[in-house]
Protein backbone atom coordinates (compact mmCIF):
# COMPACT_ATOMS: atom_id res chain seq x y z
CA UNK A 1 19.69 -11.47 -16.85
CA UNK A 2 20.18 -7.41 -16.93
CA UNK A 3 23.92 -8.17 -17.84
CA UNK A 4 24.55 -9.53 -14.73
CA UNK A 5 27.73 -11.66 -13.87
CA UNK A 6 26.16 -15.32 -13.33
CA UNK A 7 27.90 -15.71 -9.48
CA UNK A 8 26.99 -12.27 -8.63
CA UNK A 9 23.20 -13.36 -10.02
CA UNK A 10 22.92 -16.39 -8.25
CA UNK A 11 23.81 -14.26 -5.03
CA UNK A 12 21.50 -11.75 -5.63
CA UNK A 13 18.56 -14.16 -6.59
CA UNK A 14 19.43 -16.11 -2.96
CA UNK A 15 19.71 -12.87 -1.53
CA UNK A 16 16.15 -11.56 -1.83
CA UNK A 17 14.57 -14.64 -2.37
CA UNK A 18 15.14 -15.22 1.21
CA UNK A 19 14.42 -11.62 2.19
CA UNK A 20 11.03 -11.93 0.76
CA UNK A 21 10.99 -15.37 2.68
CA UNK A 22 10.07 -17.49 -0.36
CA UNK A 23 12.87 -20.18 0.47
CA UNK A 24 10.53 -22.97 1.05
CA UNK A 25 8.80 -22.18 -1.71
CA UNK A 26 11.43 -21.58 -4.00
CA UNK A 27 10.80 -24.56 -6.59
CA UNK A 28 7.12 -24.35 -6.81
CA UNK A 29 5.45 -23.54 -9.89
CA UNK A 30 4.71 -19.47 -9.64
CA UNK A 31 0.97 -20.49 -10.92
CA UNK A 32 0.25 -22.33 -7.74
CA UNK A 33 1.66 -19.08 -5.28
CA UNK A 34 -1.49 -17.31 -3.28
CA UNK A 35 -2.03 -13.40 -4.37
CA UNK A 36 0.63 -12.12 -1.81
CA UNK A 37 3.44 -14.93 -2.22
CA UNK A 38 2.97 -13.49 -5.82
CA UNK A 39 3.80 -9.63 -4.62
CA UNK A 40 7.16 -11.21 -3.14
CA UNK A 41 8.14 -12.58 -6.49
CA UNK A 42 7.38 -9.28 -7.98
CA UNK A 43 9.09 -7.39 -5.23
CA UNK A 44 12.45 -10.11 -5.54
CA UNK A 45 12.28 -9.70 -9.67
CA UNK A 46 12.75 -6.11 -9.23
CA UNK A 47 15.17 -5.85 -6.70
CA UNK A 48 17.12 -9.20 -8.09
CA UNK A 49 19.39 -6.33 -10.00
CA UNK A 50 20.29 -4.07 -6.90
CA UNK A 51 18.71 -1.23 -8.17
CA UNK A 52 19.54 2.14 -6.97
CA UNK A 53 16.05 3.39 -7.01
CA UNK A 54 13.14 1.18 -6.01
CA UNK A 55 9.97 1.60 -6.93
CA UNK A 56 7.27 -0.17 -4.89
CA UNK A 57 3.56 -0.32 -5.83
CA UNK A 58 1.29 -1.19 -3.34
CA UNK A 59 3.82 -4.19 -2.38
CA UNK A 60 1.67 -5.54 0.58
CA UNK A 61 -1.62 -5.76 -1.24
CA UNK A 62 -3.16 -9.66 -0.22
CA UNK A 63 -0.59 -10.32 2.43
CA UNK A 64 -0.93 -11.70 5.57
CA UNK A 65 0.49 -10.10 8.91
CA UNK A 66 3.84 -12.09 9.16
CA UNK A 67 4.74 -11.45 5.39
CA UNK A 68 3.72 -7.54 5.57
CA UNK A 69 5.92 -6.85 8.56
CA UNK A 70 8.76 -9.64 7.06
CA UNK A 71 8.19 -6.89 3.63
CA UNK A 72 8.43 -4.01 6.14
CA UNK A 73 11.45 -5.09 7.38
CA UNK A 74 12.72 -5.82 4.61
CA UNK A 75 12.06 -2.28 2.80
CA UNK A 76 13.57 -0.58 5.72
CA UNK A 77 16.46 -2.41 5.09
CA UNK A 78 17.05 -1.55 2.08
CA UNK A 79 16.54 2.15 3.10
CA UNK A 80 19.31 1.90 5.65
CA UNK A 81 21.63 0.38 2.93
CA UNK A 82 20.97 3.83 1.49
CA UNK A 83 17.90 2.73 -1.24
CA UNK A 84 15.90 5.42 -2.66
CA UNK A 85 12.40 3.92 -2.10
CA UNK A 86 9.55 5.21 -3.92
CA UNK A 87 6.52 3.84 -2.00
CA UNK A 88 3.11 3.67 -2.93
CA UNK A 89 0.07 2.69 -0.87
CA UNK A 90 -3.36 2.94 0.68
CA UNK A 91 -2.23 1.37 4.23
CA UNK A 92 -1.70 4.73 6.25
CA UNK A 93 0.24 3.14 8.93
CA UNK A 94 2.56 1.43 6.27
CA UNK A 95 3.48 4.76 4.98
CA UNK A 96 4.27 6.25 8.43
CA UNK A 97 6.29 3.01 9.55
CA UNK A 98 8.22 3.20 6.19
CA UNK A 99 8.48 6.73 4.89
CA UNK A 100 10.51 9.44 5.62
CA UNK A 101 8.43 12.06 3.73
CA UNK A 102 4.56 11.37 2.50
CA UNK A 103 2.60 13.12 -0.21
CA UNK A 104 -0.78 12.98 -0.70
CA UNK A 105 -2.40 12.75 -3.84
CA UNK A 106 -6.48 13.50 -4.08
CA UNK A 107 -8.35 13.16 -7.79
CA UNK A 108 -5.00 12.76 -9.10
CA UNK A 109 -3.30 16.09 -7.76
CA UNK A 110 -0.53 16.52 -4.74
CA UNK A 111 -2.31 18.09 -2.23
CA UNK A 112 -0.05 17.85 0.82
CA UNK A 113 3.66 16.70 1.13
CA UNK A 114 5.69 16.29 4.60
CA UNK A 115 7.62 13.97 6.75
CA UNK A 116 4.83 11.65 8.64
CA UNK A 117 5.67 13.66 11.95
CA UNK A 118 4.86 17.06 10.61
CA UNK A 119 2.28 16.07 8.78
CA UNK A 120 0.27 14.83 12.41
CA UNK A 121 0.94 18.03 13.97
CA UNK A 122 -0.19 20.42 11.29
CA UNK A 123 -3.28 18.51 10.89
CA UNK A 124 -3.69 18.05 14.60
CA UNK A 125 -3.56 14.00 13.78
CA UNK A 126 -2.73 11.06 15.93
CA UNK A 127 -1.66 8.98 12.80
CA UNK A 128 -1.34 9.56 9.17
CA UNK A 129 -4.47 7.96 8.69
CA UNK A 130 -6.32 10.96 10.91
CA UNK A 131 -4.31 13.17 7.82
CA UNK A 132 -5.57 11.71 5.24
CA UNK A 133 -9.17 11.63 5.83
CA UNK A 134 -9.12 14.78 7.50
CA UNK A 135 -7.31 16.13 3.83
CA UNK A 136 -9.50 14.13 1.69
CA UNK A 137 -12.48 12.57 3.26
CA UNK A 138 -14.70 15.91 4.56
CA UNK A 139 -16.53 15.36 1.23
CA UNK A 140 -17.09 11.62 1.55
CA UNK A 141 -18.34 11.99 5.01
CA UNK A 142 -20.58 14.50 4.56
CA UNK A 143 -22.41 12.82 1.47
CA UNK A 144 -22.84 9.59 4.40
CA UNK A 145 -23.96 12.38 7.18
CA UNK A 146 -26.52 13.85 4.52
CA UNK A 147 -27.68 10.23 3.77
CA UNK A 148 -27.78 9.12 7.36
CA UNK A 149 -30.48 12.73 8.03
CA UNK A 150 -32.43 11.24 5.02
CA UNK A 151 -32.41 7.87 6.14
CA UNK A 152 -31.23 4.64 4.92
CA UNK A 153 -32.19 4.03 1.06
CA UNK A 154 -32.95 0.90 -0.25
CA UNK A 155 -33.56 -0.69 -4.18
CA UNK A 156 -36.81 -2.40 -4.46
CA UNK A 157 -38.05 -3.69 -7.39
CA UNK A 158 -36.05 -1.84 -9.76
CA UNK A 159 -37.24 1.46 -7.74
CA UNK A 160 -35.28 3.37 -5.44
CA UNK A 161 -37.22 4.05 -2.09
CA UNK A 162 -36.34 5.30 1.12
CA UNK A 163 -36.89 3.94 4.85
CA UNK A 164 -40.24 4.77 4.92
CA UNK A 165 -41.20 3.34 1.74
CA UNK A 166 -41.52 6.52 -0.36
CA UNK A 167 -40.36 6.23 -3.99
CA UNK A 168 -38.16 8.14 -6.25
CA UNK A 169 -37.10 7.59 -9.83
């Protein structure tokens, strides 16, 4: 496997199999591991090599509390054993616990790219979270505020009508 020496292998396969804590589960079938269990074996194939770069996508998607922080630990590790960690996500608060500079994307383009502590302050932000919707959402939360002045809008009978009954096509 990737030209690996087998005791150097075997170490690295304990290695991360216990970082991603699936010890216990270690001689299951991978067909009977819940959605996130299945994100650690994807995270501990990829990282089973010692890669120099990393490249994470979404890698807490379906996880419960204890294995997301056990994963954030364990990314931050692997940072401080000098890593280069390419993160993706949607969690906001994942990105600012793990990342040491953020960029986000909108419809595809890089609109904004900055340590997580920069990015608060120019955007007047508590969290990273504040950013992003304040970089991205204005549109999105308008289109609810217009709706919300029209009124709720509800599908009856294959006809779209509004709160006070009123049809539209």
């Amino acid at each position: 496997l990737y030209s690996i020496p087998k005791n150097t292998l075997k170490r690295n396969v304990d290695y991360v199999i216990e970082k991603v804590g699936l010890i216990d589960e270690a001689g299951r079938r991978v067909g009977k591991y819940s959605g996130g269990m299945k994100r650690r074996v994807s995270m501990a194939m990829a990282l089973v090599q010692d890669p120099k770069i990393v490249l994470l996508d979404e890698p807490t998607v379906g996880m419960d509390p204890q294995s997301r922080r056990a994963m954030w630990d364990f990314v931050t590790e692997l940072s401080d054993r000098g890593k280069t960690i390419l993160l993706t996500t949607h969690y906001m608060e994942e990105a600012e616990e793990l990342c040491d500079r953020v960029g986000v994307i909108d419809h595809g383009r890089l609109i904004e790219l900055g340590d997580p502590e920069s990015l608060k302050a120019k955007y007047h932000g508590k969290n990273l979270e504040d950013v992003f919707i304040g970089l991205t959402g204005r549109r999105i939360r308008e289109e609810a505020r217009d709706e919300g002045r029209q009124g709720p809008r509800s599908v009856k009978e294959g006809v779209e009508t509004d709160a006070q009954g009123a049809g539209g096509a």
